[in-house]
Protein backbone atom coordinates (compact mmCIF):
# COMPACT_ATOMS: atom_id res chain seq x y z
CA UNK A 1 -62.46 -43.71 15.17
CA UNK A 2 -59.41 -44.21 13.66
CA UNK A 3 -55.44 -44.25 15.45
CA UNK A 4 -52.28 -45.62 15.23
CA UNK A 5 -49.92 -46.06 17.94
CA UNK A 6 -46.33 -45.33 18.49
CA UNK A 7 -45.23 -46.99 21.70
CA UNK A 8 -48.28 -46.56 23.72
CA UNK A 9 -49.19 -43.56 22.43
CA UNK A 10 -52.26 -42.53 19.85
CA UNK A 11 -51.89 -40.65 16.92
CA UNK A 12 -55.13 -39.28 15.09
CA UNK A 13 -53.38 -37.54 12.11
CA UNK A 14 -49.56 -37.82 11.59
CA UNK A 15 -46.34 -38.62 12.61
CA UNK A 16 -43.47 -36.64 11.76
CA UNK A 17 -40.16 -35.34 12.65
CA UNK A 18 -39.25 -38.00 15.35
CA UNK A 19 -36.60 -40.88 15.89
CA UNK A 20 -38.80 -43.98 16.86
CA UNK A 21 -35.92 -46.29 18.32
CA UNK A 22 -35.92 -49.78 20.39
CA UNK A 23 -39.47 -50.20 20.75
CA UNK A 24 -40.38 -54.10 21.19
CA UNK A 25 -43.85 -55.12 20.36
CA UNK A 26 -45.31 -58.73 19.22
CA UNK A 27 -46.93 -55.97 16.12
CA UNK A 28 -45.65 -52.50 15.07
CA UNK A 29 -42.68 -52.49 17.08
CA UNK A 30 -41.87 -49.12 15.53
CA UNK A 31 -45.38 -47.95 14.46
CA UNK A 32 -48.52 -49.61 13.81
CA UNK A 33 -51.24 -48.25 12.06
CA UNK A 34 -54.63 -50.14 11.94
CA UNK A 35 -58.43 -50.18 11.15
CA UNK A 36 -58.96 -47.68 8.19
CA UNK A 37 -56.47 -45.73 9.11
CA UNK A 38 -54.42 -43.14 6.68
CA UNK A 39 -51.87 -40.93 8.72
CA UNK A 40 -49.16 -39.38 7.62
CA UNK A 41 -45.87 -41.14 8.37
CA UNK A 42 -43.44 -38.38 7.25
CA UNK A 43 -39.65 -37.77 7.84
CA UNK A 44 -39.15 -40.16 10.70
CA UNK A 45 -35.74 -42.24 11.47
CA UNK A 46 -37.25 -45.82 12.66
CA UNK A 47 -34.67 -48.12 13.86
CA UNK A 48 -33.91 -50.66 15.91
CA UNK A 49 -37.26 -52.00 16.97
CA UNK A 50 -38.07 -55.79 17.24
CA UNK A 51 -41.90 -57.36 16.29
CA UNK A 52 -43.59 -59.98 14.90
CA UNK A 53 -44.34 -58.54 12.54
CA UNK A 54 -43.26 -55.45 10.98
CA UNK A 55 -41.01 -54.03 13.38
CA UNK A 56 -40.46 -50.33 11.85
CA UNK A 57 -44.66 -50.00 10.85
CA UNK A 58 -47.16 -52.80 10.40
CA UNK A 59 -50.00 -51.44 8.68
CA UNK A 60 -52.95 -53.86 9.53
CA UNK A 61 -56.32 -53.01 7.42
CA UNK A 62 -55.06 -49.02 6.82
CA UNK A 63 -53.82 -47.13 4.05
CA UNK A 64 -51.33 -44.67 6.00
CA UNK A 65 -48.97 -42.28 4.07
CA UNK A 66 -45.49 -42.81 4.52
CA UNK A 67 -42.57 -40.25 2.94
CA UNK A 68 -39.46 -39.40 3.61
CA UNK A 69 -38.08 -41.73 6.05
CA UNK A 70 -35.63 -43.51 7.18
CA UNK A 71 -36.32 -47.25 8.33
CA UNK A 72 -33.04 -49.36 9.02
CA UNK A 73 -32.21 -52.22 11.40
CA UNK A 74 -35.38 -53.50 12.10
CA UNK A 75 -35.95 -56.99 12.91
CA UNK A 76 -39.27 -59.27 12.89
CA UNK A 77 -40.18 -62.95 12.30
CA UNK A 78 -42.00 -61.35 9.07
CA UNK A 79 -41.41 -57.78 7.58
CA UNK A 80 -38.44 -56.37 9.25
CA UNK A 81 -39.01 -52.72 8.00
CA UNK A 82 -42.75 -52.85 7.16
CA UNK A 83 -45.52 -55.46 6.78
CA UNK A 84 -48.89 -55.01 5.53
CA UNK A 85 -51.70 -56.86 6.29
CA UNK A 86 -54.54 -56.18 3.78
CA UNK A 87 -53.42 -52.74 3.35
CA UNK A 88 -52.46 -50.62 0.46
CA UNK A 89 -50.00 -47.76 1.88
CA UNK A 90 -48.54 -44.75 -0.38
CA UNK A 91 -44.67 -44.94 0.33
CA UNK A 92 -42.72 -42.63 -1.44
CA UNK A 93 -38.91 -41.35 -0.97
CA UNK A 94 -37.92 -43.90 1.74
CA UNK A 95 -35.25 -45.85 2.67
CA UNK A 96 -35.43 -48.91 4.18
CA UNK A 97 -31.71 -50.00 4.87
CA UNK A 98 -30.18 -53.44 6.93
CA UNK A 99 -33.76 -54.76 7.82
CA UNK A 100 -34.34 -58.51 9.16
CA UNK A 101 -36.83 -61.18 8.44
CA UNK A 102 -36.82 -64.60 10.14
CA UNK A 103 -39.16 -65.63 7.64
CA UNK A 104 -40.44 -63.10 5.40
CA UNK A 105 -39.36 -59.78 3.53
CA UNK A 106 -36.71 -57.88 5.33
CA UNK A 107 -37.76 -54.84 3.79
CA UNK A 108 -41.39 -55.01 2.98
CA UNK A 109 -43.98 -57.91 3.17
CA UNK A 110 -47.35 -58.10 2.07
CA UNK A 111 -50.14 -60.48 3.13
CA UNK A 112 -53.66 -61.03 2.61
CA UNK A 113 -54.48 -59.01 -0.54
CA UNK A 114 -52.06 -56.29 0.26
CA UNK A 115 -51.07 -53.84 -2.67
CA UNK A 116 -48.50 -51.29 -1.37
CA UNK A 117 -47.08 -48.53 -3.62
CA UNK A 118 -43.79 -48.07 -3.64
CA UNK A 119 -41.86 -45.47 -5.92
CA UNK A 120 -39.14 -43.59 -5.41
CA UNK A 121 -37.63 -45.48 -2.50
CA UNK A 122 -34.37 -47.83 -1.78
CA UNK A 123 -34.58 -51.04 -0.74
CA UNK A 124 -30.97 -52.46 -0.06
CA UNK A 125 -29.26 -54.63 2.39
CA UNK A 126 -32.51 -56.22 3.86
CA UNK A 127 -32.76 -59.94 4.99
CA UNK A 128 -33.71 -62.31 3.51
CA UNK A 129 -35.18 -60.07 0.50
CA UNK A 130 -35.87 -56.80 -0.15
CA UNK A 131 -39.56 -57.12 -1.00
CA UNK A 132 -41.98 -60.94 -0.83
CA UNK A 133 -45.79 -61.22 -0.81
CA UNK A 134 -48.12 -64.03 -0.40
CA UNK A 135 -50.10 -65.10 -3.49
CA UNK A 136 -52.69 -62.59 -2.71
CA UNK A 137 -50.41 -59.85 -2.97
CA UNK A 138 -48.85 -57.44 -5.33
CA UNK A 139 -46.81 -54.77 -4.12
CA UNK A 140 -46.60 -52.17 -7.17
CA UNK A 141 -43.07 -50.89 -7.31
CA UNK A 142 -42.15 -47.98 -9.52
CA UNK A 143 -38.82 -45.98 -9.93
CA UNK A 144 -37.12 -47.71 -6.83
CA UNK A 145 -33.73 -48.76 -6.22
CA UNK A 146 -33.68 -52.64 -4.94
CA UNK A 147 -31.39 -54.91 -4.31
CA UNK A 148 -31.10 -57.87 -6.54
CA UNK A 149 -33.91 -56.03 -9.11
CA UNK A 150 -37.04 -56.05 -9.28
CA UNK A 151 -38.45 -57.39 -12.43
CA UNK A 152 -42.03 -56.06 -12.54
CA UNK A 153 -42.49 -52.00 -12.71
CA UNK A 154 -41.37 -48.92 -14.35
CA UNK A 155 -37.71 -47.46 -14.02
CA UNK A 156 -36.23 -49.55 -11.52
CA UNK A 157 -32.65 -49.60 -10.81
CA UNK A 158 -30.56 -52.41 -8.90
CA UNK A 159 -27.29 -50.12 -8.03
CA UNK A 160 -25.44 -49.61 -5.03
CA UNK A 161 -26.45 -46.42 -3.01
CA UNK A 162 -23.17 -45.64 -1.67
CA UNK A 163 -24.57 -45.02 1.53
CA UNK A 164 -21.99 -43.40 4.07
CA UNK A 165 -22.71 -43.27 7.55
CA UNK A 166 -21.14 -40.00 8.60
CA UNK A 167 -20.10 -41.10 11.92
CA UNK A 168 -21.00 -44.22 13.83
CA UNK A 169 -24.69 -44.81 15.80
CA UNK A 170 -25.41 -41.28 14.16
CA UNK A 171 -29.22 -40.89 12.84
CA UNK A 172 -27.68 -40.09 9.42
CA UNK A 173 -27.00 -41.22 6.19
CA UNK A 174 -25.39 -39.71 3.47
CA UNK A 175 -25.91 -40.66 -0.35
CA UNK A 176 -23.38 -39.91 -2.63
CA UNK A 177 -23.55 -39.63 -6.27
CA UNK A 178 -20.97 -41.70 -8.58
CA UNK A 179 -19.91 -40.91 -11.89
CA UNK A 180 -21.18 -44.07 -13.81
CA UNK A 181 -19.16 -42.64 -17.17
CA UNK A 182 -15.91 -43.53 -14.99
């Protein structure tokens, strides 16, 4: 049987659509998504929850999904946005914005022969990086925009997202395009 939870409550297939907000957890403070597991994690806000270890999703043994959403200010002792724990997630067009890490990868951390797929996603503004692994580990990152670079991959960018937050403690950010010719 496989299930991940979200606050004390199972999900079989997907998550989508929802703001998951100040959830404290000692795993998954946001979402956690374990044993073999591979739901869809799709156009979520997750903010503001507080783990161990990843506090927006941990992703312990499972291969879950996750597109389109939008994981700022969470904080953990290791992977503020998400941590994975031999697990090899799809995430594609996210943002991960203002995450903290006492120790580990305020945006993404992988342990234990974890290889993540990133592309298409921005990294910026996490604490203390954007992305760190253990020696096991090798997150492949493709066509992202991070913070500070990252040096292995295909089309990655380190530029500033101009995000605007269109009002404050709204659920939204806004990206605006600047005219790099000047």
């Amino acid at each position: 049987r496989c299930s991940s939870s979200y606050y004390n409550f199972t999900i079989f297939n997907s998550i989508s659509n929802n703001t998951v907000t100040a959830n404290p957890d000692s795993r998954g403070g946001g979402i956690e998504v374990f044993e073999f597991c591979t739901p869809n994690i799709t156009n979520n806000i997750i903010k503001g929850n507080v783990a161990a270890k990843g506090a927006g999703i941990e992703c312990y043994s499972a291969n879950p999904i996750i597109t389109n959403n939008i994981i700022k200010w969470n904080d953990a002792d290791e992977g503020g946005g998400l941590y994975c724990y031999t697990s090899a997630p799809l995430v594609t067009n996210n943002t991960f914005f203002e995450n903290t890490a006492v120790t580990n990868g305020g945006g993404v951390y992988c342990y234990w022969n974890s290889f993540p797929q990133l592309t298409n996603t921005i990294l910026w503004g996490d604490t203390p990086t954007e992305v760190d692994m253990d020696v096991t580990s090798t997150p492949d990152i493709d066509h992202c925009d991070v913070q500070g670079g990252w040096g292995s991959g295909v089309g990655n960018i380190n530029a500033d997202p101009m995000f605007l937050e269109l009002s404050p403690g709204t659920n939204t950010i806004e990206i605006r395009a600047v005219d790099s010719l000047g």
